[in-house]
Protein backbone atom coordinates (compact mmCIF):
# COMPACT_ATOMS: atom_id res chain seq x y z
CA UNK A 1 12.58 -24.05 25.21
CA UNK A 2 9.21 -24.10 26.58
CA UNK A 3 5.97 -25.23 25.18
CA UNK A 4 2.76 -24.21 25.87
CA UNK A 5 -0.88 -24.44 24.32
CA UNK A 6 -2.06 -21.27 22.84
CA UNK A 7 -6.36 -20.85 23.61
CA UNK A 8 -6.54 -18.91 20.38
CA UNK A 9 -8.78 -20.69 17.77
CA UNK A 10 -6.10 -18.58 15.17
CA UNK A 11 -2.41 -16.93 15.37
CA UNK A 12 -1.79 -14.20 12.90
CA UNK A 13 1.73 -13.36 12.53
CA UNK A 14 1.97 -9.17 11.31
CA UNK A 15 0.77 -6.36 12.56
CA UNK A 16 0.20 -4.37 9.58
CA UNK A 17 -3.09 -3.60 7.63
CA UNK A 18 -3.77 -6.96 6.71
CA UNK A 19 -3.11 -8.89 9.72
CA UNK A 20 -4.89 -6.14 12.03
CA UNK A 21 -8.20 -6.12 9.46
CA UNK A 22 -8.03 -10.07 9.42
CA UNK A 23 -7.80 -10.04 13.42
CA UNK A 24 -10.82 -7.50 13.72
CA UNK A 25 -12.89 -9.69 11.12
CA UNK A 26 -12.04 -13.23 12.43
CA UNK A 27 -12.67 -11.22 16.37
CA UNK A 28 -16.24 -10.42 14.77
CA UNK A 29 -17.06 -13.54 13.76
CA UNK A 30 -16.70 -15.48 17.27
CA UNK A 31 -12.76 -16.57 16.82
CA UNK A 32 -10.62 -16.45 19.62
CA UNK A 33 -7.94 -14.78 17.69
CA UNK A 34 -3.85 -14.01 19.11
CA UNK A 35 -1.68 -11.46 16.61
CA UNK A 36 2.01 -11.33 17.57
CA UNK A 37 3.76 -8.26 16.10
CA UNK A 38 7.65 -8.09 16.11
CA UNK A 39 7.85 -4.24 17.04
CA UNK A 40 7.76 -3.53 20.61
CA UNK A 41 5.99 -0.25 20.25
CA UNK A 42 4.37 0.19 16.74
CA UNK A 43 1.45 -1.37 15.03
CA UNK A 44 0.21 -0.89 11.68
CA UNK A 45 2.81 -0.76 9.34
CA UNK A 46 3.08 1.22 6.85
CA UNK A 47 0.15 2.50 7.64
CA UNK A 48 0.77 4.25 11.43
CA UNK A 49 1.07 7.77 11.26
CA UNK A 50 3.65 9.23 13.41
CA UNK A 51 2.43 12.95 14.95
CA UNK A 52 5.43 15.47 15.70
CA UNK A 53 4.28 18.62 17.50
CA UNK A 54 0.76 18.84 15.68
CA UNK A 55 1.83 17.32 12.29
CA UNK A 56 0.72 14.05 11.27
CA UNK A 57 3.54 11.98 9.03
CA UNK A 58 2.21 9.11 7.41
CA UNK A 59 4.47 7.03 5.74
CA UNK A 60 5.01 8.57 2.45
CA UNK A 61 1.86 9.74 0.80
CA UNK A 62 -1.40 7.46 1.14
CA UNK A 63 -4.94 8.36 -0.12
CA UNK A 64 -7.83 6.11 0.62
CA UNK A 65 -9.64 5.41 -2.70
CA UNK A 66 -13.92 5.11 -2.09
CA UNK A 67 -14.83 2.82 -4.43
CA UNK A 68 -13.28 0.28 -3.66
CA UNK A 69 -13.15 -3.27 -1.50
CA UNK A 70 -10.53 -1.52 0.80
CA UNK A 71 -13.23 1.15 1.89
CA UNK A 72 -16.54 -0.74 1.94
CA UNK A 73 -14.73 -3.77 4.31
CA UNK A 74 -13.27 -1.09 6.67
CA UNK A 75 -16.71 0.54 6.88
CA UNK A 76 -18.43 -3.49 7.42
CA UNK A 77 -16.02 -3.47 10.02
CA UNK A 78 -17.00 -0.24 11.93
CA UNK A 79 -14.32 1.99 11.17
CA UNK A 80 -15.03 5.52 10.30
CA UNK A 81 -13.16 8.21 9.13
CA UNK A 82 -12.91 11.91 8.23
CA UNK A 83 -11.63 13.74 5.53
CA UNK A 84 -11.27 15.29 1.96
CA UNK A 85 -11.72 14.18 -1.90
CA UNK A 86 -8.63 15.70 -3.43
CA UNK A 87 -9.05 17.65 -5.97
CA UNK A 88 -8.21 21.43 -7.39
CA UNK A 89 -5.10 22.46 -8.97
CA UNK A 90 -2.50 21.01 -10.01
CA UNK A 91 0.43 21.06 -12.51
CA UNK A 92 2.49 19.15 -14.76
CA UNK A 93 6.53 19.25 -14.49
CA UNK A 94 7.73 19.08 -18.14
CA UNK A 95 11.60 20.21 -18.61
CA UNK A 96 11.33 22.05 -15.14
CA UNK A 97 8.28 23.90 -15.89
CA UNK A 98 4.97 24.39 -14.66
CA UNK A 99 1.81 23.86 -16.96
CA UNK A 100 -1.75 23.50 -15.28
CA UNK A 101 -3.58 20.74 -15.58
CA UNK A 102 -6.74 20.71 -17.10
CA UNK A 103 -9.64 18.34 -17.24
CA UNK A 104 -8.15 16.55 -19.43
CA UNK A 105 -4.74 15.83 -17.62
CA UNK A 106 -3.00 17.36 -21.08
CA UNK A 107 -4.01 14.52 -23.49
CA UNK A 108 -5.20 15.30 -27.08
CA UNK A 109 -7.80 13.16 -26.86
CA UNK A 110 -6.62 10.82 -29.95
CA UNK A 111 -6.74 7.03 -29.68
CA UNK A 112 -7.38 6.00 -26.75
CA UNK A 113 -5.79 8.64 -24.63
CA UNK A 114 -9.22 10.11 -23.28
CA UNK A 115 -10.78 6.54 -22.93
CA UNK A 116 -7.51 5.92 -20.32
CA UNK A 117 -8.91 8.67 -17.84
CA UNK A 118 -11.85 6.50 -16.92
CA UNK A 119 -11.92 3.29 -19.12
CA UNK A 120 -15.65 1.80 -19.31
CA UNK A 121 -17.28 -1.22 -21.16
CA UNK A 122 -14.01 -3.03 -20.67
CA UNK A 123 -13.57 -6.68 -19.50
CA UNK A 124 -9.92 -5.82 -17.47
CA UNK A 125 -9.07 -9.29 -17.09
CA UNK A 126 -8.85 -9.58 -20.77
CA UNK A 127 -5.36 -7.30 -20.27
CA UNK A 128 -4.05 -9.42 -17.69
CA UNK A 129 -1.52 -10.59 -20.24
CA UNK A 130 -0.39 -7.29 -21.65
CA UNK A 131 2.48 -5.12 -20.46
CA UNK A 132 1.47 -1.43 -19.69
CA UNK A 133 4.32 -0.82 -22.42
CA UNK A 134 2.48 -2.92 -24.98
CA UNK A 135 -1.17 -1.76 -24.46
CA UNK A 136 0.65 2.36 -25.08
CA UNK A 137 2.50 1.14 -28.50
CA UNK A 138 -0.99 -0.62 -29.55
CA UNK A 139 -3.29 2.18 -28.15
CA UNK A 140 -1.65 5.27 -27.98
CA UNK A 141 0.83 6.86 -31.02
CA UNK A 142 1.39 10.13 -29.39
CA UNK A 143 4.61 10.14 -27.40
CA UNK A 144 3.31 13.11 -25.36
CA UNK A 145 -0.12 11.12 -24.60
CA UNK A 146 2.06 8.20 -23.64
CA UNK A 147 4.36 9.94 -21.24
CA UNK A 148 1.52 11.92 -19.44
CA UNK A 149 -0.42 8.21 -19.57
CA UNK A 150 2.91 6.69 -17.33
CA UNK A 151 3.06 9.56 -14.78
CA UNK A 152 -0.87 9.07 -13.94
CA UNK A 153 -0.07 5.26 -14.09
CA UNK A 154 2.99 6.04 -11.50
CA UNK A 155 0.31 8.25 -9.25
CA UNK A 156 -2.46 5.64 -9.01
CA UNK A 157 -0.14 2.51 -9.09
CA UNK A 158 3.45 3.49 -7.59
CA UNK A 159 4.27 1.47 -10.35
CA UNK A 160 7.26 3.07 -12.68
CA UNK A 161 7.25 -0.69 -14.99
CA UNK A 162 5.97 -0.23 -17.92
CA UNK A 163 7.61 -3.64 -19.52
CA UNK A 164 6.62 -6.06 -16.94
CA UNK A 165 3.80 -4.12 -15.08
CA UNK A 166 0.42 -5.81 -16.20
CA UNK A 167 -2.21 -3.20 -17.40
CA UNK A 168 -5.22 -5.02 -16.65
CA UNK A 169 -5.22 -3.96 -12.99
CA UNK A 170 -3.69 -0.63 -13.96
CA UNK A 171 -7.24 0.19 -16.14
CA UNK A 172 -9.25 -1.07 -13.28
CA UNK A 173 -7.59 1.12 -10.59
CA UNK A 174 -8.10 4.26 -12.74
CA UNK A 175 -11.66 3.01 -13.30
CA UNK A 176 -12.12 2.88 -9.70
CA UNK A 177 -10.96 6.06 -8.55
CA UNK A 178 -12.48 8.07 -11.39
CA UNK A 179 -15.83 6.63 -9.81
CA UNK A 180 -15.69 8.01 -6.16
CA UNK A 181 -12.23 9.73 -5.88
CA UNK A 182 -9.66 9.53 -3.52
CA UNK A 183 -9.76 10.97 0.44
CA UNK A 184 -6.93 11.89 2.26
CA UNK A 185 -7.26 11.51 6.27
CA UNK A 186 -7.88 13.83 8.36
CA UNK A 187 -4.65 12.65 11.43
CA UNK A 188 -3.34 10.17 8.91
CA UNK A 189 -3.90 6.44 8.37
CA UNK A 190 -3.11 5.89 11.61
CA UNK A 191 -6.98 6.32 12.23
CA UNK A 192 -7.50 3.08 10.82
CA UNK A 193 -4.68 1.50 12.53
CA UNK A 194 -6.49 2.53 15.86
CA UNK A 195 -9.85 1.81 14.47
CA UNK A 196 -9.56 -1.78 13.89
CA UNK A 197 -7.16 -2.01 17.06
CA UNK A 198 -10.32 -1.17 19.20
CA UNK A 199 -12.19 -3.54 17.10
CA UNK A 200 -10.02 -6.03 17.81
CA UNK A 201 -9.71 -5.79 20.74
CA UNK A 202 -13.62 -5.54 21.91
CA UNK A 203 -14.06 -8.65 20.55
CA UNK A 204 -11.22 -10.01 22.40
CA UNK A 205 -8.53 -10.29 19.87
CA UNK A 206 -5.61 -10.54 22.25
CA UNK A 207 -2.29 -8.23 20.80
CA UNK A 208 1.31 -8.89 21.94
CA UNK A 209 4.17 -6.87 21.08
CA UNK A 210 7.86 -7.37 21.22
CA UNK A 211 7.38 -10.91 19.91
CA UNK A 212 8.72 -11.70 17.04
CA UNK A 213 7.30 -15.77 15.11
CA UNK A 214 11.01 -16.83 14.18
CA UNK A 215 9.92 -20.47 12.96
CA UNK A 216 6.39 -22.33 11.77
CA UNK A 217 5.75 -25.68 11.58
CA UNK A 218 3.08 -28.20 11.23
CA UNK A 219 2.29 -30.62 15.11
CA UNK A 220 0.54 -34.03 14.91
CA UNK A 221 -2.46 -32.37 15.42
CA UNK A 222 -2.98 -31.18 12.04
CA UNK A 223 -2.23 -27.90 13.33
CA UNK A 224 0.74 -25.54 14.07
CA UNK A 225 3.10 -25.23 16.21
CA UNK A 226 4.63 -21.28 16.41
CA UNK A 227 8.27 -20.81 17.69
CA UNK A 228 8.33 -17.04 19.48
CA UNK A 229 11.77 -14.98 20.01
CA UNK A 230 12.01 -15.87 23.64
CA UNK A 231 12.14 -19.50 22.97
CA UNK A 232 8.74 -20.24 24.10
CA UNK A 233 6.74 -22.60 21.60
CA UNK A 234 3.11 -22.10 20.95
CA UNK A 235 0.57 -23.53 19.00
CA UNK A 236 -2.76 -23.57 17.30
CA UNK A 237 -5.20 -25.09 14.61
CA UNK A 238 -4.93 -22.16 12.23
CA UNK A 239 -1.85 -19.51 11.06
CA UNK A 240 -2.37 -16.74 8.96
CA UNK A 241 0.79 -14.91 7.79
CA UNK A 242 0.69 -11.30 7.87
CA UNK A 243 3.86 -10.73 5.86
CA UNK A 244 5.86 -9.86 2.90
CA UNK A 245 6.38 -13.26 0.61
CA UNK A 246 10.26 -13.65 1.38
CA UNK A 247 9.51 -13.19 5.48
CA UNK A 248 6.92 -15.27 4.98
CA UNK A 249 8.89 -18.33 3.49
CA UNK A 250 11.74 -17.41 5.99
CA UNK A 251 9.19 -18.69 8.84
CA UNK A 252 10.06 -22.37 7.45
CA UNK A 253 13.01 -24.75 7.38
CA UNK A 254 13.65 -25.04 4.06
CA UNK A 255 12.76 -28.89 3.64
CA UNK A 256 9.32 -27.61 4.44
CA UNK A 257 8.82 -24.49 2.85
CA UNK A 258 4.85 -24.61 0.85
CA UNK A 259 6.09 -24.70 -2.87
CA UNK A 260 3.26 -21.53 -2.49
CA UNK A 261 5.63 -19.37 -0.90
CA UNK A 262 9.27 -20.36 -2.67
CA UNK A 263 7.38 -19.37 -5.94
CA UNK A 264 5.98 -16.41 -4.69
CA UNK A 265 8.98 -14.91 -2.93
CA UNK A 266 11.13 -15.96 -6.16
CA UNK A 267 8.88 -13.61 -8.63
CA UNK A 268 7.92 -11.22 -6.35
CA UNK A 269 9.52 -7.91 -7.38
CA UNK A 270 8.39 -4.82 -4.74
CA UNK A 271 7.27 -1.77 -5.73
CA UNK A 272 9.60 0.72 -3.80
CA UNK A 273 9.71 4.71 -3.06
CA UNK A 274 12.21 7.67 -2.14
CA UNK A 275 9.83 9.94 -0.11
CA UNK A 276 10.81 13.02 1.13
CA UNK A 277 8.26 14.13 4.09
CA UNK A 278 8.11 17.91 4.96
CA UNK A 279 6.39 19.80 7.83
CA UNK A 280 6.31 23.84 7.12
CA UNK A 281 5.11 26.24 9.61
CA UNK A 282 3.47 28.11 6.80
CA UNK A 283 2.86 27.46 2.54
CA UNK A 284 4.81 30.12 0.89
CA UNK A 285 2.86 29.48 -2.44
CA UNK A 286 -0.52 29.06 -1.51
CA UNK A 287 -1.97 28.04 -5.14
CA UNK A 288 0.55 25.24 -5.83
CA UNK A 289 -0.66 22.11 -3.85
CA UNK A 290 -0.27 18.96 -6.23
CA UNK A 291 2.51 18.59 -8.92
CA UNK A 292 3.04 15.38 -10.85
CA UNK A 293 6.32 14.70 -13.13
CA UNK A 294 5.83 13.84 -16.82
CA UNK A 295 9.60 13.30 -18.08
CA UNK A 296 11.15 12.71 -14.42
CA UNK A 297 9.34 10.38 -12.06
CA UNK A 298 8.43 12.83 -9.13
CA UNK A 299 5.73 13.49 -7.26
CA UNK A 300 4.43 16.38 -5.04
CA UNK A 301 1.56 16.86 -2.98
CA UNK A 302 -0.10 19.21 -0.35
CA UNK A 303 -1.67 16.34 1.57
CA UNK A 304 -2.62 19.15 4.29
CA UNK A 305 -4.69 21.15 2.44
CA UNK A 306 -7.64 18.27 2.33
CA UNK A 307 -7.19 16.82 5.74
CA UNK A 308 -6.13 17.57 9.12
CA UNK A 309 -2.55 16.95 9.27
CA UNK A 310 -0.67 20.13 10.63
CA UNK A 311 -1.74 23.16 13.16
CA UNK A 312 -3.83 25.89 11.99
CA UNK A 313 -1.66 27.42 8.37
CA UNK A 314 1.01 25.04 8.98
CA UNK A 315 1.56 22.32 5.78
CA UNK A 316 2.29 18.66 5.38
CA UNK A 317 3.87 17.86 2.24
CA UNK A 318 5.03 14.43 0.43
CA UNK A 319 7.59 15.13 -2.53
CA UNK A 320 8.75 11.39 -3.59
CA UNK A 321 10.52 9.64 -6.94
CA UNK A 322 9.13 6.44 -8.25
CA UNK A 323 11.39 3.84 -8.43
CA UNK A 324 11.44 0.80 -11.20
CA UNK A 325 12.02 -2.63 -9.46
CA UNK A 326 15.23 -3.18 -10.70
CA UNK A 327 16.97 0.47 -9.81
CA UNK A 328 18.64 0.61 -6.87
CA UNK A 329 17.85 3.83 -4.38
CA UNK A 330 20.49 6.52 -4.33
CA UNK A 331 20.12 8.89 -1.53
CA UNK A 332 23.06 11.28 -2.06
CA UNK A 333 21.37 11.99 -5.48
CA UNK A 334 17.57 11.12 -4.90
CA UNK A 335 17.01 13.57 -1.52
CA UNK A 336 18.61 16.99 -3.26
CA UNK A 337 16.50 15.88 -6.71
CA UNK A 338 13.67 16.14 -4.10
CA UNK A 339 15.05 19.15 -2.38
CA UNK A 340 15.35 20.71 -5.92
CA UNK A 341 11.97 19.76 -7.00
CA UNK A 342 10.19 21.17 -4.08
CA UNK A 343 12.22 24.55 -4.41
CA UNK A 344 10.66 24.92 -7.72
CA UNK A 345 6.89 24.08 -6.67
CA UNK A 346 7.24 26.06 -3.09
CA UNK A 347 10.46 28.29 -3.22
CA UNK A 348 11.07 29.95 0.29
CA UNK A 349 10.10 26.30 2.02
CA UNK A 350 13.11 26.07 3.58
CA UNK A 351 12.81 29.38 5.63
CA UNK A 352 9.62 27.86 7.18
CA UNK A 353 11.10 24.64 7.42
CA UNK A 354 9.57 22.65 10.87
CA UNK A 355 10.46 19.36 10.40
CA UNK A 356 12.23 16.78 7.58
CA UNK A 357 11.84 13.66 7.47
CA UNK A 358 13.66 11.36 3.93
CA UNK A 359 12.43 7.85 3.76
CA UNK A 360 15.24 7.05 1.10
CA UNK A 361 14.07 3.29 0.29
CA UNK A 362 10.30 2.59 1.54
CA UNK A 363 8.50 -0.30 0.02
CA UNK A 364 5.16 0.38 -0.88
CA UNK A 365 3.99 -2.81 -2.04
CA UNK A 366 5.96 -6.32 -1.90
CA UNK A 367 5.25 -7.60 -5.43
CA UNK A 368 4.58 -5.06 -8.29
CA UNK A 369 1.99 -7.58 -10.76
CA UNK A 370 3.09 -8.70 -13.54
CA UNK A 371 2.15 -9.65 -16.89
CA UNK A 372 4.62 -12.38 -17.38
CA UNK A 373 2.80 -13.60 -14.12
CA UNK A 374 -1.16 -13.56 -15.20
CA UNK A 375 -1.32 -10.77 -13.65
CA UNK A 376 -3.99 -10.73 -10.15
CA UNK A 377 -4.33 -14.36 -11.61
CA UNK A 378 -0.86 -15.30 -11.01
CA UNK A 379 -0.62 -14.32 -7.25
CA UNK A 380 -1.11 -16.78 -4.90
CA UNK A 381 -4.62 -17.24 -3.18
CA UNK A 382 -4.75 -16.26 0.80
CA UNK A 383 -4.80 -20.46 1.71
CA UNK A 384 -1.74 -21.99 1.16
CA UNK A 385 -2.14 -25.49 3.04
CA UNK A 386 -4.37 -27.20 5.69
CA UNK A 387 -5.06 -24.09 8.22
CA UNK A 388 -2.27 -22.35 6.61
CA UNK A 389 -2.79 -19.05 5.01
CA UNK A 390 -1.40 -15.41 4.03
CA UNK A 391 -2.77 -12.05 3.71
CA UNK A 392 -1.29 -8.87 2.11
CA UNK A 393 -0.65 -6.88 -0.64
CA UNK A 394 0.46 -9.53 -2.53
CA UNK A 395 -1.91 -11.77 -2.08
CA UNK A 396 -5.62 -13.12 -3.99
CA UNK A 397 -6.96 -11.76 -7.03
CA UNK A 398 -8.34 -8.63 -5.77
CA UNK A 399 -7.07 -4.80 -6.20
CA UNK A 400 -3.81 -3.71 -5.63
CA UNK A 401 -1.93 -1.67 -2.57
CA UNK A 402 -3.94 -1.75 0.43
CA UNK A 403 -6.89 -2.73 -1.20
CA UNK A 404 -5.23 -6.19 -1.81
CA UNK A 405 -4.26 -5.79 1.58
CA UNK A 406 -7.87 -5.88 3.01
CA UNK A 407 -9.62 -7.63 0.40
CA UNK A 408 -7.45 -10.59 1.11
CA UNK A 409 -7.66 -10.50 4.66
CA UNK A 410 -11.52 -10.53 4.35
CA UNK A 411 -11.34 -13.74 2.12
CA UNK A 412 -8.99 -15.39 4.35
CA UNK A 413 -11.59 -14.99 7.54
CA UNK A 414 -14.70 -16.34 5.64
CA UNK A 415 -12.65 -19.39 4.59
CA UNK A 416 -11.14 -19.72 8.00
CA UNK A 417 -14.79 -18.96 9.57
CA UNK A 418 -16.08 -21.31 7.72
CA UNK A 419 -14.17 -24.37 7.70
């Protein structure tokens, strides 16, 4: 094993949104910053987009919401972007049928069912506490209103858990996007990968790939010391953790694991996805672009029609099936549900069939939040010990998804820049 003395004021350890936005920040500020990402030849996680002859897969569907802290630190940070506001169209799947939804999504408009579409004069951390479940049985008495309620809580969360999914954040994010909307990008996320890669890297963020951190561990210096793949030891004053929270405690011996991290990787539940991504030379129904299921968890979407992601009358579609936390993917029965599901919203797709790809168990987020928990209260801030900290979607008491993602990576570099 070899040892050396790494110039970097700061390792981050990830590639992914968070590490790459807390690089480009902490680059920014005047830190000499090093990121070492496992993967050889991807960065960005699941954010990278991967182009196949003019079509632009992103990892399951994303859409940038513009209202919120994940959009106004990206722009601080110089990153631009192009695209469309979805909107138009769409339709409701009840019993395998079609109904169109209007402005009001299909609620009646009793209780609080209209108040749900964009919930004002509301203090959300009040509903930290409450289960999605038990704000619907104390809110809403029409079973109708309450299943339509859970399939726009599955589209803006992921989230398909109503009895342990807290509702506080859940009312916030639908506040949020009923403000501003929510883009789709024109080439995919990957924009923003490459974006704050150039970033970065103009203010001399250096990036290795290939490397994977296998161990972390405090020197007499009161920093770290940073065990890499190929044996080599490195070290400096400040880590930040660009992980999921069971990686993340992994990095320690388990005498020395931050009682942070055990308690974080012990709750943490992850919010997970089948995806089916589709690539069609042409759209054989041309008026059916966005589908949402009320009684089956499924999801459909024409993610090409708003933003440049396949050639000129080619289509990019995501079909996908929310899973809960606790059910287990099946792929011999999840991909044909899929299959089936996009045969009745664009019948004939297979004849113009370009390319499929079936991402049968994709994690979308690493913990799913929790009333039992707090809710954003109960997830652990980004600094963890002396120098020591973690960004992600899991992480601080800001917004959920990538917005998490980003919001804690920005509170993580004005701690570190300051201290």
């Amino acid at each position: 094993m070899s040892n050396a003395i790494d110039s970097s004021d700061v390792i981050i350890i990830g590639g992914g949104l968070a590490g790459l936005a807390t690089a480009a920040l902490l680059g920014r500020s005047g830190k000499t910053v090093t990121l070492y990402e496992h993967s050889s030849r991807e960065i960005g996680g699941r954010a990278r987009t991967t182009e196949i002859d003019g079509y632009y897969f992103n990892q399951g569907p994303h859409a940038l919401c513009l209202n919120d802290a994940n959009d106004s630190i990206l722009k601080e940070i110089g990153i631009s972007y192009t695209g469309e506001i979805a909107a138009g169209k769409g339709y409701l799947i009840i019993g395998g049928n079609k109904k169109e939804i209007g402005s009001n999504w299909g609620l009646t408009g009793k209780d609080e069912s209209q108040f749900f579409l964009s919930p004002t004069n509301i203090d959300f951390s009040q509903l930290e506490g409450t289960t999605v479940q038990e704000w619907l049985d104390k809110n809403i008495r029409d079973s109708n209103d309450s299943e339509i309620i859970k399939a726009l809580i599955r589209l803006n969360t992921y989230g398909n858990d109503p009895d342990i999914q807290s509702i506080g954040p859940v009312l916030h994010q639908i506040y949020v996007g009923s403000q501003a909307g929510y883009m789709y990008l024109d080439h995919g996320w990957q924009t923003l990968v490459d974006g704050l890669l150039t970033v970065a890297k103009n203010a001399g963020v250096r990036i290795i790939l290939g490397e994977k951190v296998t161990k972390l561990k405090k020197n007499d210096s009161s920093g770290w010391q940073v065990l890499l793949s190929n044996k080599t030891e490195v070290s400096a004053k400040t880590v930040v953790i660009a992980a999921g929270p069971m990686d993340a405690l992994n990095l320690f011996d388990e005498n020395e694991r931050p009682e942070v991290l055990a308690k974080a990787a012990k709750q943490s539940k992850p919010i997970r996805l089948v995806c089916l991504d589709v690539a069609l030379s042409s759209l054989p129904d041309k008026d059916t672009t966005f589908a949402i299921g009320i009684d089956q968890p499924l999801y459909f979407s024409v993610h090409s029609k708003y933003a440049k992601l396949a050639p000129e009358g080619g289509a990019l579609i995501h079909v996908s099936k929310y899973l809960g936390t606790s059910i287990a993917p099946k792929p011999r029965e999840d991909q044909p549900e899929l299959e089936q599901f996009l045969d009745l919203l664009q019948p004939g797709w297979r004849e113009v069939l370009v390319k499929k790809r079936p991402l049968p168990n994709m994690v979308v987020c690493n913990a799913i939040v929790t009333a039992a928990d707090g809710g954003l209260a109960g997830r652990p801030d980004t600094k963890i010990a002396e120098n020591l900290y973690v960004v992600g979607d899991w992480v601080g008491n800001e917004g959920l998804l990538s917005n998490a993602s980003v919001a804690s990576a920005k509170r993580a570099s004005e701690l570190i820049s300051k201290g």
